[in-house]
Structures are given as structure tokens and as C-alpha cells.
PDB file of N, CA and C in Angstrom:
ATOM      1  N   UNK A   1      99.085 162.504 129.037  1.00  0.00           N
ATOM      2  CA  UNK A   1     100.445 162.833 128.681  1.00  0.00           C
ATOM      3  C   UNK A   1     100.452 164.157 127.919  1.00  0.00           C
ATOM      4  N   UNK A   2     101.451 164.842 128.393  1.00  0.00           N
ATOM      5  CA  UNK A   2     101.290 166.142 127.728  1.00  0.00           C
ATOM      6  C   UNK A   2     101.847 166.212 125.806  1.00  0.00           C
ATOM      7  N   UNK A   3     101.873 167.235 125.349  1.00  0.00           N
ATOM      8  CA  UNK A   3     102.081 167.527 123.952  1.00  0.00           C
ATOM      9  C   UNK A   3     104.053 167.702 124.344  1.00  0.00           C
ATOM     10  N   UNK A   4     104.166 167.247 122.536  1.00  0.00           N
ATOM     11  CA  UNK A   4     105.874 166.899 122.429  1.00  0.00           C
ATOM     12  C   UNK A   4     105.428 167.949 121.238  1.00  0.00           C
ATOM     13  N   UNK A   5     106.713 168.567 120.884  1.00  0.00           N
ATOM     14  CA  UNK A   5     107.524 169.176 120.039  1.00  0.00           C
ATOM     15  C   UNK A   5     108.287 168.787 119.059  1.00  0.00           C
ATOM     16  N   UNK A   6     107.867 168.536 117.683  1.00  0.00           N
ATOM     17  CA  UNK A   6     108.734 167.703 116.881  1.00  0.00           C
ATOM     18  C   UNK A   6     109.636 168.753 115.778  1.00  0.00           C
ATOM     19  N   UNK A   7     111.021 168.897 115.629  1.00  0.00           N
ATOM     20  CA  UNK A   7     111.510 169.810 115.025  1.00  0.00           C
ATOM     21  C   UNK A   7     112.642 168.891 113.842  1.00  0.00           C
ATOM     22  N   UNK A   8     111.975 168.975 112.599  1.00  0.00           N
ATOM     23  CA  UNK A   8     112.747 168.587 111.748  1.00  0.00           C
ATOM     24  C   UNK A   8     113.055 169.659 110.353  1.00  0.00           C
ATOM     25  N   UNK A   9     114.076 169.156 110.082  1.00  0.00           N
ATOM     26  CA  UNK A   9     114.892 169.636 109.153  1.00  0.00           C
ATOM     27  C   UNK A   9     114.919 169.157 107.820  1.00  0.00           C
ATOM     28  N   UNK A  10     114.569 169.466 106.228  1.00  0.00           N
ATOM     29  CA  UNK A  10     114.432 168.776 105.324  1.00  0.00           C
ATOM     30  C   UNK A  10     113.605 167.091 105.163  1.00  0.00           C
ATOM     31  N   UNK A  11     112.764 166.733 105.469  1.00  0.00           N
ATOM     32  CA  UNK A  11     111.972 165.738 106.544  1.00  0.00           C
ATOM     33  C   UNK A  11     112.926 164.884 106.984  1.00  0.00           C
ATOM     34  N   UNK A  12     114.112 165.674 107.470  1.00  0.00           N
ATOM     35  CA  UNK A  12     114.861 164.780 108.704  1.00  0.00           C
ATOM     36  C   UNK A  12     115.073 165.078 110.360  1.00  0.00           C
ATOM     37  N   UNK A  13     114.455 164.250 110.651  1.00  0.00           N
ATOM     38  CA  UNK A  13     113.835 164.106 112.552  1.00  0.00           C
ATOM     39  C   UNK A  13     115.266 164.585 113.057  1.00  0.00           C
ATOM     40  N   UNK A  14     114.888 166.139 113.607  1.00  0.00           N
ATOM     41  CA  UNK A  14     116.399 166.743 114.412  1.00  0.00           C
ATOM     42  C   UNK A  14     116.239 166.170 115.886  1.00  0.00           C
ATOM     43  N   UNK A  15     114.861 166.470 116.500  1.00  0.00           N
ATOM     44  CA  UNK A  15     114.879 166.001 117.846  1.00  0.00           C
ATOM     45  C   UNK A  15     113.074 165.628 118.576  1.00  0.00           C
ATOM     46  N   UNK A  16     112.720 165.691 118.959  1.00  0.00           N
ATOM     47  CA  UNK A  16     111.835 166.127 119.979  1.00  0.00           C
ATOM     48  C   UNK A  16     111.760 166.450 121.361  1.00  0.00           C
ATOM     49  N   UNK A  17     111.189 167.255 121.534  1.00  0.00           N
ATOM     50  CA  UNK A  17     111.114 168.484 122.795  1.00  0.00           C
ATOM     51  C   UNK A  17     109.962 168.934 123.463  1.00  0.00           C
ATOM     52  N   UNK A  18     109.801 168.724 125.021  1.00  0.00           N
ATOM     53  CA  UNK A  18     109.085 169.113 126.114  1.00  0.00           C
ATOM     54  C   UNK A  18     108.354 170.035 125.816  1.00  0.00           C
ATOM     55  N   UNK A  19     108.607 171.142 125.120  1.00  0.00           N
ATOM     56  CA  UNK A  19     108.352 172.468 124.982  1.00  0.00           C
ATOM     57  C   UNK A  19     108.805 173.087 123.508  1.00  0.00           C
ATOM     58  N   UNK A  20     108.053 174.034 123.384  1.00  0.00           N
ATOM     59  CA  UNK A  20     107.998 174.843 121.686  1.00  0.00           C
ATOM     60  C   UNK A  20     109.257 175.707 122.028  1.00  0.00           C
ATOM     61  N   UNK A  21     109.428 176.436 123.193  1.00  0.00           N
ATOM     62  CA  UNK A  21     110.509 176.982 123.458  1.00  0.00           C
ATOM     63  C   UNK A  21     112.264 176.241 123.138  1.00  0.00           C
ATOM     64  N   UNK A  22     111.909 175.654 123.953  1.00  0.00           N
ATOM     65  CA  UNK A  22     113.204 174.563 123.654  1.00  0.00           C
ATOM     66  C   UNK A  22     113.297 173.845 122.129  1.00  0.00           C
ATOM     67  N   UNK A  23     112.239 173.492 121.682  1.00  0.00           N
ATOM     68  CA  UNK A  23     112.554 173.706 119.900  1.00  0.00           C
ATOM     69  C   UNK A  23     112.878 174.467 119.089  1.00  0.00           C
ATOM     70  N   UNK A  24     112.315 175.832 119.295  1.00  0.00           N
ATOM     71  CA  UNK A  24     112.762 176.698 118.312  1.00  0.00           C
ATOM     72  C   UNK A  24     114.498 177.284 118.933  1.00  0.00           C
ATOM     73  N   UNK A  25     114.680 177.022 120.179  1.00  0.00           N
ATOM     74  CA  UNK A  25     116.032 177.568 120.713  1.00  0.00           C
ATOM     75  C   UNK A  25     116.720 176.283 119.674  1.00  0.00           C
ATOM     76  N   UNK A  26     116.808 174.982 119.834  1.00  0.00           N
ATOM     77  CA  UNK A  26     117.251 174.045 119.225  1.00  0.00           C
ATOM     78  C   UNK A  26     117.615 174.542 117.381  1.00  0.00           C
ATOM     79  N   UNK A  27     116.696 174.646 116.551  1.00  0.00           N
ATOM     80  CA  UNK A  27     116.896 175.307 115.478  1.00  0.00           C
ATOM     81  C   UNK A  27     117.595 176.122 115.283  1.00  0.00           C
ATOM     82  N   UNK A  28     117.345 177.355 116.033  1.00  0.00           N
ATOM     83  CA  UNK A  28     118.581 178.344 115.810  1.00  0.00           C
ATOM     84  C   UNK A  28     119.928 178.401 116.383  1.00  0.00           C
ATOM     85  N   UNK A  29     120.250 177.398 117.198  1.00  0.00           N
ATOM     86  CA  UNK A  29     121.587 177.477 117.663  1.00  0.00           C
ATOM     87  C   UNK A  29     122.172 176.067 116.715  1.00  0.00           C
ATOM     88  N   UNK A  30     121.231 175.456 115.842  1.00  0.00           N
ATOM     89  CA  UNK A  30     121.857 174.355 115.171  1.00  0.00           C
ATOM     90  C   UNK A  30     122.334 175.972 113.620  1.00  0.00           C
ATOM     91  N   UNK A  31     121.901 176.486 113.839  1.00  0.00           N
ATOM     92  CA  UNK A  31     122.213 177.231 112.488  1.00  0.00           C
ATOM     93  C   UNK A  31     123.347 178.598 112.774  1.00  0.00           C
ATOM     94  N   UNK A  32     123.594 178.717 114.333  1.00  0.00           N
ATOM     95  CA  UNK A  32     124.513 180.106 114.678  1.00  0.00           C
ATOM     96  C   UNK A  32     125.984 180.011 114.527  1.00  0.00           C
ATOM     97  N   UNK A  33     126.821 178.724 114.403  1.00  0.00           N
ATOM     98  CA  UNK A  33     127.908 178.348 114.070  1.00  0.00           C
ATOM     99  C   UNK A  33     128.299 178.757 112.478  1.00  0.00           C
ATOM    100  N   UNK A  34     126.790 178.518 111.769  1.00  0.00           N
ATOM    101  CA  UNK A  34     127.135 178.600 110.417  1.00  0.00           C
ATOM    102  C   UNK A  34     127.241 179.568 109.644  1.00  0.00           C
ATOM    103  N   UNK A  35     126.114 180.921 110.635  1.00  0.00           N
ATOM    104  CA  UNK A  35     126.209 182.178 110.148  1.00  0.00           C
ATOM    105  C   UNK A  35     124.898 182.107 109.722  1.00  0.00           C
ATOM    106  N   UNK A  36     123.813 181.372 109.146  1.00  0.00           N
ATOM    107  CA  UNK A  36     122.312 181.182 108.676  1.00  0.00           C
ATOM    108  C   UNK A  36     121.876 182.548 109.590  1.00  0.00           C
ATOM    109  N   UNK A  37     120.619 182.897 108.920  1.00  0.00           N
ATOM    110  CA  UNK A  37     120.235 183.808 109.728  1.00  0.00           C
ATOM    111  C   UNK A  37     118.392 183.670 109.929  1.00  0.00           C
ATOM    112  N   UNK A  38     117.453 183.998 110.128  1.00  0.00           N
ATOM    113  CA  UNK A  38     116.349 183.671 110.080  1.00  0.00           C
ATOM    114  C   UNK A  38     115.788 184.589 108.568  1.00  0.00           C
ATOM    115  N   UNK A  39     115.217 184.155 107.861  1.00  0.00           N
ATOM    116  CA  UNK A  39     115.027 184.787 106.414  1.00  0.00           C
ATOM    117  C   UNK A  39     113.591 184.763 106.101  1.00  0.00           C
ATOM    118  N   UNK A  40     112.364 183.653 106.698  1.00  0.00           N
ATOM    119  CA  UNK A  40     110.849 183.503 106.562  1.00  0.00           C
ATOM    120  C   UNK A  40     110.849 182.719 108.064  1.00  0.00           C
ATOM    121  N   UNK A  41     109.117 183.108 108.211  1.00  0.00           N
ATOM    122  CA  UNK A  41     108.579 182.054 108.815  1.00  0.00           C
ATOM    123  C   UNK A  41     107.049 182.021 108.526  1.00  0.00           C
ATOM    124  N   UNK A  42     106.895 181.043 108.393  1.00  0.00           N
ATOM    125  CA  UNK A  42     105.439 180.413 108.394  1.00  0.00           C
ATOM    126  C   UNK A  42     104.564 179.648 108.780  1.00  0.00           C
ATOM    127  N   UNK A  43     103.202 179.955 109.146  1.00  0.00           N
ATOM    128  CA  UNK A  43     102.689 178.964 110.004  1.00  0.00           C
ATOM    129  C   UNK A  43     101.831 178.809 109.553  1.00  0.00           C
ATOM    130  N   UNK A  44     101.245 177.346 109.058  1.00  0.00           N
ATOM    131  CA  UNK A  44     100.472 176.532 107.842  1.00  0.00           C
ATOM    132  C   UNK A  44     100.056 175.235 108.415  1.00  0.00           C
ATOM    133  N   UNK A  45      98.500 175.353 108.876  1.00  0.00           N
ATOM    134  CA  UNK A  45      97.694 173.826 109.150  1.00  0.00           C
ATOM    135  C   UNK A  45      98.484 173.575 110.474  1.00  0.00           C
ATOM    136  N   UNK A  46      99.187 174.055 111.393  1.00  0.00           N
ATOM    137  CA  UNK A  46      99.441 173.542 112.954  1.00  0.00           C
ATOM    138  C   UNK A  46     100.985 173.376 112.599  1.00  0.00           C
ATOM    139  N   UNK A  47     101.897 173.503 111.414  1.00  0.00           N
ATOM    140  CA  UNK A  47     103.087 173.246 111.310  1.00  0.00           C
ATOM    141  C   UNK A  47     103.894 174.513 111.224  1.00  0.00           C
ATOM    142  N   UNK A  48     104.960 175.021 112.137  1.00  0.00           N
ATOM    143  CA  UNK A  48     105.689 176.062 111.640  1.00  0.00           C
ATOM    144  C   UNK A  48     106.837 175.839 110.733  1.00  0.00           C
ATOM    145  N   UNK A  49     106.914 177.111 110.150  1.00  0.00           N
ATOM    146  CA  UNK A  49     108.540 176.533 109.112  1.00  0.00           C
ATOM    147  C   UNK A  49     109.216 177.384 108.931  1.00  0.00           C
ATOM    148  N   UNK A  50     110.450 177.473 109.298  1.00  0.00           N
ATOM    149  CA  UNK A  50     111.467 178.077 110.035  1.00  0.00           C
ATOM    150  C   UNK A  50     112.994 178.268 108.862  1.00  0.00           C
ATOM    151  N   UNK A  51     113.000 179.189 107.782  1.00  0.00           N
ATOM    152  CA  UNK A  51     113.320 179.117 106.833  1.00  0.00           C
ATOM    153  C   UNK A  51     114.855 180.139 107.176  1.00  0.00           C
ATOM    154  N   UNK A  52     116.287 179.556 107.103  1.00  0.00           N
ATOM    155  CA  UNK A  52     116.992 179.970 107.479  1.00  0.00           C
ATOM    156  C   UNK A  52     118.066 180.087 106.297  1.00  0.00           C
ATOM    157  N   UNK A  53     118.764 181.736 105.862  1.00  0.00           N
ATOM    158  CA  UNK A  53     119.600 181.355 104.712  1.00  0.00           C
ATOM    159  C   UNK A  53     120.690 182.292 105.473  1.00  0.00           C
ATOM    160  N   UNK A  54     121.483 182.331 104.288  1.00  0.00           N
ATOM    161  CA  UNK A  54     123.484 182.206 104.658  1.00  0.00           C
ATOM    162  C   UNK A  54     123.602 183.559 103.774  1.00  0.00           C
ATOM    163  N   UNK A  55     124.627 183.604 103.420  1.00  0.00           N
ATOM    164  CA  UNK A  55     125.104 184.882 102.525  1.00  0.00           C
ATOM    165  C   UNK A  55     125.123 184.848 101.231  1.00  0.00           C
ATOM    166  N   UNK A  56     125.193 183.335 100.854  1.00  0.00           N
ATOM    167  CA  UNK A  56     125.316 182.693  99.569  1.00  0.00           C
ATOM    168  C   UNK A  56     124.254 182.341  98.987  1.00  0.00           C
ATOM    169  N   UNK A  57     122.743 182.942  99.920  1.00  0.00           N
ATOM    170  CA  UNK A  57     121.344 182.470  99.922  1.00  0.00           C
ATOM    171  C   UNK A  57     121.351 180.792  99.900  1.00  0.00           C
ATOM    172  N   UNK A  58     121.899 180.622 100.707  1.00  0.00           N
ATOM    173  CA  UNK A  58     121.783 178.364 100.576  1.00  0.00           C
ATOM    174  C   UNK A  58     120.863 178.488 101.623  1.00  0.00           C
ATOM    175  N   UNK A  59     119.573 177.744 101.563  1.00  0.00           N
ATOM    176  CA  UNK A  59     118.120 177.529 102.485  1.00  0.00           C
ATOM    177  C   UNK A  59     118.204 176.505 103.493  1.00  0.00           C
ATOM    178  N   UNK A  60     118.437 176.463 104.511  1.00  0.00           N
ATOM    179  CA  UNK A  60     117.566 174.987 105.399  1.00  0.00           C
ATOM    180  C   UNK A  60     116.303 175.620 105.819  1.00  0.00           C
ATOM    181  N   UNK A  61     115.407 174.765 105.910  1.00  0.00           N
ATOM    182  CA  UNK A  61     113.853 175.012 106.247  1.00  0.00           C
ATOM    183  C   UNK A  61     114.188 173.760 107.197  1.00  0.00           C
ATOM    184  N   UNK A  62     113.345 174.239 108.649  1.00  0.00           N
ATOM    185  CA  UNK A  62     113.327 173.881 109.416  1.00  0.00           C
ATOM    186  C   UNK A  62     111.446 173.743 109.754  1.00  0.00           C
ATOM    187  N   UNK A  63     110.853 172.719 110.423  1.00  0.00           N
ATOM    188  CA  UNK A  63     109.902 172.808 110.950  1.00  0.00           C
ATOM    189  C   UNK A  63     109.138 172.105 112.469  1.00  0.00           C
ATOM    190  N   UNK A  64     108.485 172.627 113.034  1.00  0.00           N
ATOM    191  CA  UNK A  64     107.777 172.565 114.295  1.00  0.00           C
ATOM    192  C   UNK A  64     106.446 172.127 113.857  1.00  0.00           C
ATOM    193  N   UNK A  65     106.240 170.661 114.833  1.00  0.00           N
ATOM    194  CA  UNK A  65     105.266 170.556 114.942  1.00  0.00           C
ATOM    195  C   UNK A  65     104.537 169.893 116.368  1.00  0.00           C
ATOM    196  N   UNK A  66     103.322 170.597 116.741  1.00  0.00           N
ATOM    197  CA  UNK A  66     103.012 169.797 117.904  1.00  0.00           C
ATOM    198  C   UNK A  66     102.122 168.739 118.099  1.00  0.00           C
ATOM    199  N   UNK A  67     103.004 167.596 118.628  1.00  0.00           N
ATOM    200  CA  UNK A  67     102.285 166.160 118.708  1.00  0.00           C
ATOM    201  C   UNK A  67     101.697 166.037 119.708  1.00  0.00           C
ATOM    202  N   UNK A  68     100.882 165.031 119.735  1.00  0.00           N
ATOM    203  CA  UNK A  68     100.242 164.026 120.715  1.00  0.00           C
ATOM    204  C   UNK A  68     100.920 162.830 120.683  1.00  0.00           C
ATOM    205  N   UNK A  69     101.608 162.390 122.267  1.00  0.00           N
ATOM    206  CA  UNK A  69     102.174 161.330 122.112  1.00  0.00           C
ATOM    207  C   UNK A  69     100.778 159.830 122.110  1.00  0.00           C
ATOM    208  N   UNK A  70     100.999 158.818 121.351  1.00  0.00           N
ATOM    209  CA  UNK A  70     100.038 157.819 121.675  1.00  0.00           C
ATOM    210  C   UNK A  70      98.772 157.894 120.770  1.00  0.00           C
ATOM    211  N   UNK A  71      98.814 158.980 120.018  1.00  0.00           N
ATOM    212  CA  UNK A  71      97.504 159.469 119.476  1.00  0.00           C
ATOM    213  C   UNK A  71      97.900 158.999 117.965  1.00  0.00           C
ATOM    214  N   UNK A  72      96.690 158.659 117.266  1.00  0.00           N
ATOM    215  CA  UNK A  72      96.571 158.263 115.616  1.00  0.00           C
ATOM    216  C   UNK A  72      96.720 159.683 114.887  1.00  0.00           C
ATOM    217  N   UNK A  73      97.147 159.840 114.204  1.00  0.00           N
ATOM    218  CA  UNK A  73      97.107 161.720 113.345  1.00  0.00           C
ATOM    219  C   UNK A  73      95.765 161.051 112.732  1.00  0.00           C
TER     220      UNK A  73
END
């Protein structure tokens, strides 16, 4: 079975996804309504984190990670 895409938000589960592509598109169109803009990113131990602020500097951190479905971490 191939690798899933896990993209959560404050450790709350936004979705999982086929592809890294289709996650990170997911993140930023959850934040383009609001005006967020991309402000950091970082990539730490296999997890990305996807740090998005506003005008008012208010933060969501977003992160990617790639799973193994079936597998023990």
C-alpha cells in the first residue's frame, strides 16, 4: 500500500491525502479566504510545518506528515 499524507492543523486532523501535492494545495486554500499568507516553513524529523499569518500577525501552523498506512510508528 502506498504512503498517505497526513495534514493537520494545531494537532487537529484536517484530512489525509494520496499525495504531498494535494496536501499542501489543501492547506493553502483552507487559509486564501482568510487572507493568511505563508510566513515560515520548516522541515524537522520527516514532519513539515507550514506556518501561516494574517495582518494582525494571528499564526495557524499547519503540518505534513508522511505515513505508512498499517505500519506501527
Amino acid at each position: 500500500m502506498e504512503n498517505v499524507f497526513v495534514l493537520m492543523i494545531d494537532t487537529r486532523l484536517v484530512g489525509v491525502y494520496t499525495s504531498h501535492r494535494k496536501a499542501v494545495q489543501a492547506a493553502i486554500m483552507d487559509n486564501l479566504p482568510y487572507d493568511y499568507k505563508l510566513s515560515d516553513y520548516v522541515y524537522d524529523f520527516g514532519v513539515e510545518f507550514f506556518t501561516f499569518t494574517d495582518d494582525k500577525n494571528s499564526e495557524r501552523v499547519y503540518e505534513i506528515q508522511e505515513v505508512t498506512p498499517d505500519e506501527r510508528a
